[in-house]
PDB file of N, CA and C in Angstrom:
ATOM      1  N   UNK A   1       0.844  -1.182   0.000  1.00  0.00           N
ATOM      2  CA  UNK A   1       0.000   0.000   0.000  1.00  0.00           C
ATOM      3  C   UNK A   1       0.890   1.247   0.000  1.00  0.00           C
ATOM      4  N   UNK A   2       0.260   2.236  -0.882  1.00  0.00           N
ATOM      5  CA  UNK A   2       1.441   3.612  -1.115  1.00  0.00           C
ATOM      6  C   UNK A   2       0.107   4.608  -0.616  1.00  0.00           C
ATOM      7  N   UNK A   3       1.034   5.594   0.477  1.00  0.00           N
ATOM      8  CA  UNK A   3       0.156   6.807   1.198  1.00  0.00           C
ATOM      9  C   UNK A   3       0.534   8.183   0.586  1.00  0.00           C
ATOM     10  N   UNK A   4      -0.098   9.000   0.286  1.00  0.00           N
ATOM     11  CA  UNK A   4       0.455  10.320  -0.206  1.00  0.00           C
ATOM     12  C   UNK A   4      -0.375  11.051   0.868  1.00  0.00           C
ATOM     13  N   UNK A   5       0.659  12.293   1.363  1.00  0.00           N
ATOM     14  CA  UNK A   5      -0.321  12.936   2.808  1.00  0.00           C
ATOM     15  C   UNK A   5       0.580  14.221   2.354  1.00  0.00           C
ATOM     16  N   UNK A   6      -0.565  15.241   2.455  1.00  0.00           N
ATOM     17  CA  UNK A   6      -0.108  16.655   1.883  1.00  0.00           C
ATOM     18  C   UNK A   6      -0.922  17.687   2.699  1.00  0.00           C
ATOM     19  N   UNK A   7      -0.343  18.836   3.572  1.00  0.00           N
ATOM     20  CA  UNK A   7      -0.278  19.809   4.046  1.00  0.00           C
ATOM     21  C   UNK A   7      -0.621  20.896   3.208  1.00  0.00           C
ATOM     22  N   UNK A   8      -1.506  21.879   3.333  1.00  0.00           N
ATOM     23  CA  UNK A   8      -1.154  23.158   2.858  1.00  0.00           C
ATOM     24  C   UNK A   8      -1.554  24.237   4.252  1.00  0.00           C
ATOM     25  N   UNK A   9      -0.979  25.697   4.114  1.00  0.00           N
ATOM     26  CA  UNK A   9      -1.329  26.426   4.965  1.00  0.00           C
ATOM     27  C   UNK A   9      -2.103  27.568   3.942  1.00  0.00           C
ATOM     28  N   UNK A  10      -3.355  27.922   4.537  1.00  0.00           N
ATOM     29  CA  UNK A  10      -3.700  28.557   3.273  1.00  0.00           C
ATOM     30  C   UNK A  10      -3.391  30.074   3.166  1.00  0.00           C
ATOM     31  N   UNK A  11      -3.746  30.945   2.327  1.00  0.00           N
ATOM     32  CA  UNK A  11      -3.529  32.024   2.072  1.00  0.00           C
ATOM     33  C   UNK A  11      -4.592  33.069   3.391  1.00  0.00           C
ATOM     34  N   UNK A  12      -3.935  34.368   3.497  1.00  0.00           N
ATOM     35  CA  UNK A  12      -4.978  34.852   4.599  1.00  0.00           C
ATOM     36  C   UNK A  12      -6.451  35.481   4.289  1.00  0.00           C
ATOM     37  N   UNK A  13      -6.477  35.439   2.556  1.00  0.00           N
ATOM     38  CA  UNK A  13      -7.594  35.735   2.387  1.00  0.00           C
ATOM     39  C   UNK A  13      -8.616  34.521   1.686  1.00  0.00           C
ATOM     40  N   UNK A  14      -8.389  33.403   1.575  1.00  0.00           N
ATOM     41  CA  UNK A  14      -9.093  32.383   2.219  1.00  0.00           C
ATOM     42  C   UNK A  14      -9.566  32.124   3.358  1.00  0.00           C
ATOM     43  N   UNK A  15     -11.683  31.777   2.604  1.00  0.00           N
ATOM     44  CA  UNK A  15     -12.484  31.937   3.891  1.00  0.00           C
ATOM     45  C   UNK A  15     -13.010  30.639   3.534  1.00  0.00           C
ATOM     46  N   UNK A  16     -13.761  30.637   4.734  1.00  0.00           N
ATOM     47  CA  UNK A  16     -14.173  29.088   5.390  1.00  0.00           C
ATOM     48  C   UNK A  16     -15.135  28.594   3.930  1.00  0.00           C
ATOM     49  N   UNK A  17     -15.571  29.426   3.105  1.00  0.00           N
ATOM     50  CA  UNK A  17     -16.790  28.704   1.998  1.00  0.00           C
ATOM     51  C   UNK A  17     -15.674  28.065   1.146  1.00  0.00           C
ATOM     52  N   UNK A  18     -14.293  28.619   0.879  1.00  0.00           N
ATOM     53  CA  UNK A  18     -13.735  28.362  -0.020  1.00  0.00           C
ATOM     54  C   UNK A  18     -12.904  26.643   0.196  1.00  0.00           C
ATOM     55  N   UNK A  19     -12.958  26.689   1.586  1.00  0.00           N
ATOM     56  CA  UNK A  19     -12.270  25.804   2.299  1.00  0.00           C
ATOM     57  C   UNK A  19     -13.196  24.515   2.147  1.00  0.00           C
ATOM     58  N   UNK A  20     -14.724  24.996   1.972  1.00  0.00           N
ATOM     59  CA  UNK A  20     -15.485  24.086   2.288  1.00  0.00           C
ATOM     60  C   UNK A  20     -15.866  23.535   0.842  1.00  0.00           C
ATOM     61  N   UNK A  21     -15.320  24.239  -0.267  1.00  0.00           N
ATOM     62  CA  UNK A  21     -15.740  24.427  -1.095  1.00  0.00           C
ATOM     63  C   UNK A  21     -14.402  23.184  -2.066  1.00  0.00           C
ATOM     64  N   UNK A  22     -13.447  23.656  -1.917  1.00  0.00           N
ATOM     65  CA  UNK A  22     -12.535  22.177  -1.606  1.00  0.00           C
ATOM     66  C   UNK A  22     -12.695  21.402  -1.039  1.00  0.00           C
ATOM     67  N   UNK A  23     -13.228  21.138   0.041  1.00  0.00           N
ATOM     68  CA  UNK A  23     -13.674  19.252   0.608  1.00  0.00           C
ATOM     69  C   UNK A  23     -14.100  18.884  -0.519  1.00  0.00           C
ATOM     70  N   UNK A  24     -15.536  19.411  -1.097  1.00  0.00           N
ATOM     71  CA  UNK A  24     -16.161  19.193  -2.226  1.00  0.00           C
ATOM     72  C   UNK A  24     -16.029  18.528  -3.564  1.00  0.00           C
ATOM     73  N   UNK A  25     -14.868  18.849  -3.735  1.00  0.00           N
ATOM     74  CA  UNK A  25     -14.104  18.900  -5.018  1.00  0.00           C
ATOM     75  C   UNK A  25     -13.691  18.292  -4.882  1.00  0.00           C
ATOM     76  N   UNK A  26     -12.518  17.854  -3.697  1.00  0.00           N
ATOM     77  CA  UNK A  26     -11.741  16.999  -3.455  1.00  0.00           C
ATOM     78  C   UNK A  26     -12.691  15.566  -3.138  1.00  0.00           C
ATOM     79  N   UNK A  27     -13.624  15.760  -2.359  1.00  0.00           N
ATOM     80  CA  UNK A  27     -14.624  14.321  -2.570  1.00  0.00           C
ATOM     81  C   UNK A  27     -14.961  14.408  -3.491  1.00  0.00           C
ATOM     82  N   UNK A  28     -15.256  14.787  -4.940  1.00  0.00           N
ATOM     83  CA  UNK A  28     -15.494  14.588  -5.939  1.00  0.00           C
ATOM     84  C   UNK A  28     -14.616  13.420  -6.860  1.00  0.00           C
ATOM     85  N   UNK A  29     -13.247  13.949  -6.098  1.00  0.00           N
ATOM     86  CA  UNK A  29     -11.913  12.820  -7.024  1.00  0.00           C
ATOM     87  C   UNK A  29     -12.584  11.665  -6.610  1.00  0.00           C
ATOM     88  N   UNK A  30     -13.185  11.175  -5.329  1.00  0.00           N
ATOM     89  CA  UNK A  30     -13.196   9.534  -5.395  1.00  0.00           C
ATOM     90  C   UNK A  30     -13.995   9.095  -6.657  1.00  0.00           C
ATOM     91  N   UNK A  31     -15.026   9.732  -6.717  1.00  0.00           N
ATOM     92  CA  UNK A  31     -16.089   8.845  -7.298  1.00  0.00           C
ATOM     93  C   UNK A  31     -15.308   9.167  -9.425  1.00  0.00           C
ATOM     94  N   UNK A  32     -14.450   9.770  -9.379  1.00  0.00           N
ATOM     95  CA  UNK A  32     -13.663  10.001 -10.496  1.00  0.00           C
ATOM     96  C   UNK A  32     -12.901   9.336 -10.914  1.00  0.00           C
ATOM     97  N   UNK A  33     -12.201   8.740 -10.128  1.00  0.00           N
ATOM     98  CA  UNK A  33     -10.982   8.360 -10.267  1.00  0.00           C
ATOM     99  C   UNK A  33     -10.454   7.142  -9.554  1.00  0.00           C
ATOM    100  N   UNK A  34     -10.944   5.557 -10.144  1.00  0.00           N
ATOM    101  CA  UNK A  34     -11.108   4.588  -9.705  1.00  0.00           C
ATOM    102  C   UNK A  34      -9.653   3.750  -9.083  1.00  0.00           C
ATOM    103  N   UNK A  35      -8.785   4.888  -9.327  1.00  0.00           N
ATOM    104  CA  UNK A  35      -7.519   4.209  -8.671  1.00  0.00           C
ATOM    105  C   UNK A  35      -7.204   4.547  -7.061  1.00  0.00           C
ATOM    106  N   UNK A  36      -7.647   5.729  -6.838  1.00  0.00           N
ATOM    107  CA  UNK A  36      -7.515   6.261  -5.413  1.00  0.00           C
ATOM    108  C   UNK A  36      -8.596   5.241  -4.218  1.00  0.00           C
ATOM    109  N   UNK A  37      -7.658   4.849  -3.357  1.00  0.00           N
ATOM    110  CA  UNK A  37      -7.783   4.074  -2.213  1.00  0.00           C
ATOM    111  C   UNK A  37      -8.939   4.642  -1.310  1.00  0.00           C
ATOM    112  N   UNK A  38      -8.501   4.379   0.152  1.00  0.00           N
ATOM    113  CA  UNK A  38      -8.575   5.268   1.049  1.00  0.00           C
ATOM    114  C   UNK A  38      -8.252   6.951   0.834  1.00  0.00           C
ATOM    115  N   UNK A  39      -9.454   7.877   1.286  1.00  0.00           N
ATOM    116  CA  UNK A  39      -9.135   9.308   0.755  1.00  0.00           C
ATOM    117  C   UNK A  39      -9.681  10.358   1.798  1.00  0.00           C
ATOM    118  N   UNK A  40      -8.911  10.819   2.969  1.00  0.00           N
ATOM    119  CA  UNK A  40      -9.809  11.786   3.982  1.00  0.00           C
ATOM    120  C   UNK A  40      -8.963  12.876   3.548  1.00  0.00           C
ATOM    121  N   UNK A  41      -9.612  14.061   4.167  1.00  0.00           N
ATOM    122  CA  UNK A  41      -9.177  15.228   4.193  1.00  0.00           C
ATOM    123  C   UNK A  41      -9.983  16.203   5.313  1.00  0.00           C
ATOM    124  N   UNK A  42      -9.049  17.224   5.370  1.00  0.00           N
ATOM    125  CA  UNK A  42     -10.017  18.382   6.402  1.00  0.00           C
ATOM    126  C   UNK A  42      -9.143  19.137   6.954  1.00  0.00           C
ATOM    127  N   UNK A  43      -9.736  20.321   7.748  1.00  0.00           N
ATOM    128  CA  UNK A  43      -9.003  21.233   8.425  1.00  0.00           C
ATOM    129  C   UNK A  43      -8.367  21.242   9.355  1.00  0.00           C
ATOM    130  N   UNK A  44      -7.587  21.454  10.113  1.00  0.00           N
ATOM    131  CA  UNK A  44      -6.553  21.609  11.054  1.00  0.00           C
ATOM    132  C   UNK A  44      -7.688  22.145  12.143  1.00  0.00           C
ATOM    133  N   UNK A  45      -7.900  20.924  13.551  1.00  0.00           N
ATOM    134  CA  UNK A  45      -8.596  21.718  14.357  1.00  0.00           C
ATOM    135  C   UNK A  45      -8.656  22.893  15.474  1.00  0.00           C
ATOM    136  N   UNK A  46      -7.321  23.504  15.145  1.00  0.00           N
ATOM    137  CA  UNK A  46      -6.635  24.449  16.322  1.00  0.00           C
ATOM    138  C   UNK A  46      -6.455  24.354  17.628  1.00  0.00           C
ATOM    139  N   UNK A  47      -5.702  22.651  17.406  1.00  0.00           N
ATOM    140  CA  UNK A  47      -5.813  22.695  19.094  1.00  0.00           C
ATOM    141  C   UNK A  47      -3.974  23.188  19.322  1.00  0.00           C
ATOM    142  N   UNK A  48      -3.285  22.913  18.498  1.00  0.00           N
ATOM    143  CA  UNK A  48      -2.016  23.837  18.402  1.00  0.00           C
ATOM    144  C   UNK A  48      -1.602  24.727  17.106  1.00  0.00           C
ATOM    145  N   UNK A  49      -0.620  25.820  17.964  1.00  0.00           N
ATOM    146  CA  UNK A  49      -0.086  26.922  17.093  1.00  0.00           C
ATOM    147  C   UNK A  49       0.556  26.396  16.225  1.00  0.00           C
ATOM    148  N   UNK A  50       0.917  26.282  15.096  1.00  0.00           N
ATOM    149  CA  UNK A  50       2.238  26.116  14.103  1.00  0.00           C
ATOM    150  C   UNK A  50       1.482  25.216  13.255  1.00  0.00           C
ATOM    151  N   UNK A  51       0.124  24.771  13.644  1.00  0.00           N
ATOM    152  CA  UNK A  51       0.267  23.901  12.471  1.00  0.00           C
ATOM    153  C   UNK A  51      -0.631  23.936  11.142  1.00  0.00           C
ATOM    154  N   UNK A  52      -0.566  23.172  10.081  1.00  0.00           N
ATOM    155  CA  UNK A  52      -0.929  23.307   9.247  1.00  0.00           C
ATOM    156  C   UNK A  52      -2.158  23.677   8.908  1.00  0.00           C
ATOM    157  N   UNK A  53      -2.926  24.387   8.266  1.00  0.00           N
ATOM    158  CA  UNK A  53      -4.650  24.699   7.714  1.00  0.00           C
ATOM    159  C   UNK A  53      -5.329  23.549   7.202  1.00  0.00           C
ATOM    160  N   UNK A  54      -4.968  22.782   6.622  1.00  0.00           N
ATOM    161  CA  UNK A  54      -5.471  21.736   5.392  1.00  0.00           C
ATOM    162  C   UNK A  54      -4.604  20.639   5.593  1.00  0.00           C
ATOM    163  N   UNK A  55      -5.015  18.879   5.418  1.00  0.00           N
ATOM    164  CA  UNK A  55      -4.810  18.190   5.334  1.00  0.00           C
ATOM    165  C   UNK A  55      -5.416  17.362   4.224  1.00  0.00           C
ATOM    166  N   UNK A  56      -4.679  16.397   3.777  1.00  0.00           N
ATOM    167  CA  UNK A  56      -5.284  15.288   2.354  1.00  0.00           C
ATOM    168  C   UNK A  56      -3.989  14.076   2.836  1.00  0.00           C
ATOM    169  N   UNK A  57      -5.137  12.931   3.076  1.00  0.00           N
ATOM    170  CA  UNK A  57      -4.410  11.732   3.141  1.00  0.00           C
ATOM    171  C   UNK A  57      -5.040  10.687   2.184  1.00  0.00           C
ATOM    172  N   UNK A  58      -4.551   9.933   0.910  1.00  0.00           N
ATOM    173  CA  UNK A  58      -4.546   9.404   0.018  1.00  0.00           C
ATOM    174  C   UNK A  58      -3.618   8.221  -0.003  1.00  0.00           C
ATOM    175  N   UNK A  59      -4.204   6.991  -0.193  1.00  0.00           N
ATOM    176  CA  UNK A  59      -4.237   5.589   0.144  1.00  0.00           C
ATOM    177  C   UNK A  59      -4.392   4.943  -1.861  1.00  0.00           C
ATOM    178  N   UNK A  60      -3.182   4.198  -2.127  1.00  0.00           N
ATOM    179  CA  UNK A  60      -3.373   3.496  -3.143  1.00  0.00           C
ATOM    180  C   UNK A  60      -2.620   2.028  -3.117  1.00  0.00           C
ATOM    181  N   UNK A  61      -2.928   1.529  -4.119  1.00  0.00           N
ATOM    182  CA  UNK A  61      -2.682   0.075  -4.023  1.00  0.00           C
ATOM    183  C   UNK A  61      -1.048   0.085  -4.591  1.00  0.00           C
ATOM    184  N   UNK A  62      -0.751   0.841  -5.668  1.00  0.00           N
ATOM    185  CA  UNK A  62       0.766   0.977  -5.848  1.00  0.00           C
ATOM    186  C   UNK A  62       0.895   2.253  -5.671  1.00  0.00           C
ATOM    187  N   UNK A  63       2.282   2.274  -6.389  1.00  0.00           N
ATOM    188  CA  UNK A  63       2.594   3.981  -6.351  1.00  0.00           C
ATOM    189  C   UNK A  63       2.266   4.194  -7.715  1.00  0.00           C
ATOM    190  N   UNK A  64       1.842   3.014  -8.681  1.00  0.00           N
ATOM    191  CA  UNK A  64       1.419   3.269 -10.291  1.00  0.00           C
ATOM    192  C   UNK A  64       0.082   4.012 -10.278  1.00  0.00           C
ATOM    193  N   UNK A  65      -0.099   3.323  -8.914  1.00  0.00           N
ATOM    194  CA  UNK A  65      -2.194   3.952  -9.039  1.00  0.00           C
ATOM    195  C   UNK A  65      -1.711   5.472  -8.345  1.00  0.00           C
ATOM    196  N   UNK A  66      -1.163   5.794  -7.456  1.00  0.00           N
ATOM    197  CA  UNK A  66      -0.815   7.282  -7.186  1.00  0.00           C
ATOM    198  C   UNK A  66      -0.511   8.022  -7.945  1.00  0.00           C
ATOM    199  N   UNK A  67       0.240   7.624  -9.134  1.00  0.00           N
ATOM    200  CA  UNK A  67       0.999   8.406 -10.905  1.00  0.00           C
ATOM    201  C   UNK A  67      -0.337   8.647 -11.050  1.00  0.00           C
ATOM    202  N   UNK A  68      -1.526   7.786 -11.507  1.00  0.00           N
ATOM    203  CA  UNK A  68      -2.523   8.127 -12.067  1.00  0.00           C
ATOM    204  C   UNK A  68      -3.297   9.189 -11.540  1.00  0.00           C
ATOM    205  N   UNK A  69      -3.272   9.115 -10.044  1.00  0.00           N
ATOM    206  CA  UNK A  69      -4.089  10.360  -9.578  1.00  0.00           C
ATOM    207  C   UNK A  69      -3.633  11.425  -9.579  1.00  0.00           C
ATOM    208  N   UNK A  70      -2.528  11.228  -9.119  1.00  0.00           N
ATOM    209  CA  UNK A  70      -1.497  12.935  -9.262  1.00  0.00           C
ATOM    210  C   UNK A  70      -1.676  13.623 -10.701  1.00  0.00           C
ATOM    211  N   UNK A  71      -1.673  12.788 -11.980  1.00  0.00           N
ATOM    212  CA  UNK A  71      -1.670  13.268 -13.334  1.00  0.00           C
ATOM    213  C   UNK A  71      -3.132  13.179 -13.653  1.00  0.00           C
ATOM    214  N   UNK A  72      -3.958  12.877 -13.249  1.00  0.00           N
ATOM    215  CA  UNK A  72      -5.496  12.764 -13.908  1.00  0.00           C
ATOM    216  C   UNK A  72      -6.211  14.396 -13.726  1.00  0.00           C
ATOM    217  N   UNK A  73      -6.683  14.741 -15.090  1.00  0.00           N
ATOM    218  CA  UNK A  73      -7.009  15.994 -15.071  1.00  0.00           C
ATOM    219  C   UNK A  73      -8.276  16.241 -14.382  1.00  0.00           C
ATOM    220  N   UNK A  74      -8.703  15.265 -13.704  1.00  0.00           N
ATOM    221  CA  UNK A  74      -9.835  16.498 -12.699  1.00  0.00           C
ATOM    222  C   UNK A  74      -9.168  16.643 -11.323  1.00  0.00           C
ATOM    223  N   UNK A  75      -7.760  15.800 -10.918  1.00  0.00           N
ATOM    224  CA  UNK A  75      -7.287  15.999 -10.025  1.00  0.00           C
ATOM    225  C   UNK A  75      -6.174  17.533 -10.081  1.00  0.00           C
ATOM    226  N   UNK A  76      -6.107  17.670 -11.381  1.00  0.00           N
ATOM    227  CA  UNK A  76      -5.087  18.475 -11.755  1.00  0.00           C
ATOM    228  C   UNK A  76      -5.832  20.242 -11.975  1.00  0.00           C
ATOM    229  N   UNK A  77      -7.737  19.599 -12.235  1.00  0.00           N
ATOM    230  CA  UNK A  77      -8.587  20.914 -12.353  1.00  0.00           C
ATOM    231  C   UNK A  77      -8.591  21.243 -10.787  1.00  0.00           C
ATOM    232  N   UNK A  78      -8.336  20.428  -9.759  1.00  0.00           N
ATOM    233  CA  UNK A  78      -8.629  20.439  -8.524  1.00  0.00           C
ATOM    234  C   UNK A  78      -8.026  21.945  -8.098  1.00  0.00           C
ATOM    235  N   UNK A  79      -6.624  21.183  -8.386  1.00  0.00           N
ATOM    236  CA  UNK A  79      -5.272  22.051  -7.854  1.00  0.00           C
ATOM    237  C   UNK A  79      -5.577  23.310  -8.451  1.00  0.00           C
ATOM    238  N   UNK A  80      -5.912  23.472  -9.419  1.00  0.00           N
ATOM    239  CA  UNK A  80      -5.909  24.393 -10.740  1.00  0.00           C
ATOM    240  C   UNK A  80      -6.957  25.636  -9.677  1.00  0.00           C
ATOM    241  N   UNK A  81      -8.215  24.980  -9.926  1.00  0.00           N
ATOM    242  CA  UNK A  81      -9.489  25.922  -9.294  1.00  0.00           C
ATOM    243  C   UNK A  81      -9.309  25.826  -7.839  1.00  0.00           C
ATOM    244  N   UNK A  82      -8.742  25.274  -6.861  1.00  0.00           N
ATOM    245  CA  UNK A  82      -8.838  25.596  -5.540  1.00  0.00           C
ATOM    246  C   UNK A  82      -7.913  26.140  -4.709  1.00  0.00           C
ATOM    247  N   UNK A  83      -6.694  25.541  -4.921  1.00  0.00           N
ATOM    248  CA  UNK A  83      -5.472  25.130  -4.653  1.00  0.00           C
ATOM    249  C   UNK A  83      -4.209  26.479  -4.662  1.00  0.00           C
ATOM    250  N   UNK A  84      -4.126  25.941  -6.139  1.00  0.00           N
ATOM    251  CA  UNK A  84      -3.102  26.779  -7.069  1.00  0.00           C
ATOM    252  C   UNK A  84      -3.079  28.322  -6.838  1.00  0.00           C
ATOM    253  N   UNK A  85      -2.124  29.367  -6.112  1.00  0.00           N
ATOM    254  CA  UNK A  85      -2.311  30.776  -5.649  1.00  0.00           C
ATOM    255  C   UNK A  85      -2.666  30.645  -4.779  1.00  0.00           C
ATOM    256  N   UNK A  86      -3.704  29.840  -4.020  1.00  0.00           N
ATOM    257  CA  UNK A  86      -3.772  30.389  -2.514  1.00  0.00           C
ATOM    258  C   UNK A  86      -3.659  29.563  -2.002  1.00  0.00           C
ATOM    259  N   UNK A  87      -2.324  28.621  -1.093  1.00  0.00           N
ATOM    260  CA  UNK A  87      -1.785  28.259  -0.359  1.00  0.00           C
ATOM    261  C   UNK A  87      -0.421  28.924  -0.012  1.00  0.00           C
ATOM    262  N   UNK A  88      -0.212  29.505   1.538  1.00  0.00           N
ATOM    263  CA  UNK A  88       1.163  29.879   1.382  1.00  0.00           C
ATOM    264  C   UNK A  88       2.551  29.487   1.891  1.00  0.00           C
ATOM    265  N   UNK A  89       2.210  27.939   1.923  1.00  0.00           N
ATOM    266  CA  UNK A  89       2.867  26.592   2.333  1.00  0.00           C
ATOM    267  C   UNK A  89       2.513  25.415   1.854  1.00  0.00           C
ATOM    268  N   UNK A  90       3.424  24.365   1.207  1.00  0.00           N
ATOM    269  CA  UNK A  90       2.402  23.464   1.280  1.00  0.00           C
ATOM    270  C   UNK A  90       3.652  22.044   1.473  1.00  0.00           C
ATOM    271  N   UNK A  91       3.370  21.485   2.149  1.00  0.00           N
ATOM    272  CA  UNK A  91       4.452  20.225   2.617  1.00  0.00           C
ATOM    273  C   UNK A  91       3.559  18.508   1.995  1.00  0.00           C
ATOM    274  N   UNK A  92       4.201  17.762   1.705  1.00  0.00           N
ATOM    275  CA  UNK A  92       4.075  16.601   1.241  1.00  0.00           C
ATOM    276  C   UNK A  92       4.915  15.379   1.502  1.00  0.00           C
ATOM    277  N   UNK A  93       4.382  14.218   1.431  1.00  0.00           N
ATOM    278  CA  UNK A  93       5.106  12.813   1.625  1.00  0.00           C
ATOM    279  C   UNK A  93       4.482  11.878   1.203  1.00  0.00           C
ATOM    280  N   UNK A  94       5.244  11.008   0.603  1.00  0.00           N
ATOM    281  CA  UNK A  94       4.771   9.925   0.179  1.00  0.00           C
ATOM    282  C   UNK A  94       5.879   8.210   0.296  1.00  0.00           C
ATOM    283  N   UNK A  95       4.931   7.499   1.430  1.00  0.00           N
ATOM    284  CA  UNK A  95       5.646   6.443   1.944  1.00  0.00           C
ATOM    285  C   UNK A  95       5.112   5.128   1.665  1.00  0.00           C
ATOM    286  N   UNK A  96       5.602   4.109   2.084  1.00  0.00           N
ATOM    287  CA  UNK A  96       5.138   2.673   1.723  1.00  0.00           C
ATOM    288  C   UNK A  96       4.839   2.071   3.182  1.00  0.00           C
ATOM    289  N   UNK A  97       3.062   2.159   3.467  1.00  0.00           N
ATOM    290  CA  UNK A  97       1.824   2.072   4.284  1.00  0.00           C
ATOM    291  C   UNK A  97       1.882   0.542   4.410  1.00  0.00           C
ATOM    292  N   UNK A  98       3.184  -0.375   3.659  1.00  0.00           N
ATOM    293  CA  UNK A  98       2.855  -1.732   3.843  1.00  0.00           C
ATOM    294  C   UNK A  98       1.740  -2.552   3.525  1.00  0.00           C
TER     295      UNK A  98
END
């Protein structure tokens, strides 16, 4: 099993519709995109300072089925319309979940 888990901190003029407005989208990839595993996401609940705004944890069977999601263009409209410009951090990893 291959995990991809990605951080962003968002921009300060990102508001909560827009935020909510990406879950959306981003639950949209499952039912899209028959290679993606396991798929949560959500906000950082402020119980400490420093940390990240946004979370996405993504579960696939190889890292071949992860190529596919990373490059599949509604994952790529994702980044494009939600993403892309307003994050002003964004950290990533991708490990072998065994």
């Amino acid at each position: 099993m291959f995990r991809h888990v990605v951080m962003f901190k968002w921009n300060d003029d990102v508001d909560p519709a827009h935020v909510e407005a990406t879950g959306a989208a981003l639950d949209a990839l499952v039912a899209t995109i028959p290679e993606v595993g396991d798929y949560r996401h959500g906000p950082d609940l402020g119980l400490s300072d420093g940390n990240f705004d946004y979370v996405i944890v993504g579960e696939y069977a190889s890292t071949d089925d992860y190529v596919t999601y990373r490059d599949h263009p509604d994952h790529q409209q994702v980044i494009a319309d939600y993403i892309k410009g307003r994050v002003s951090a964004r950290s990533a990893v991708q490990y072998d979940a065994g």
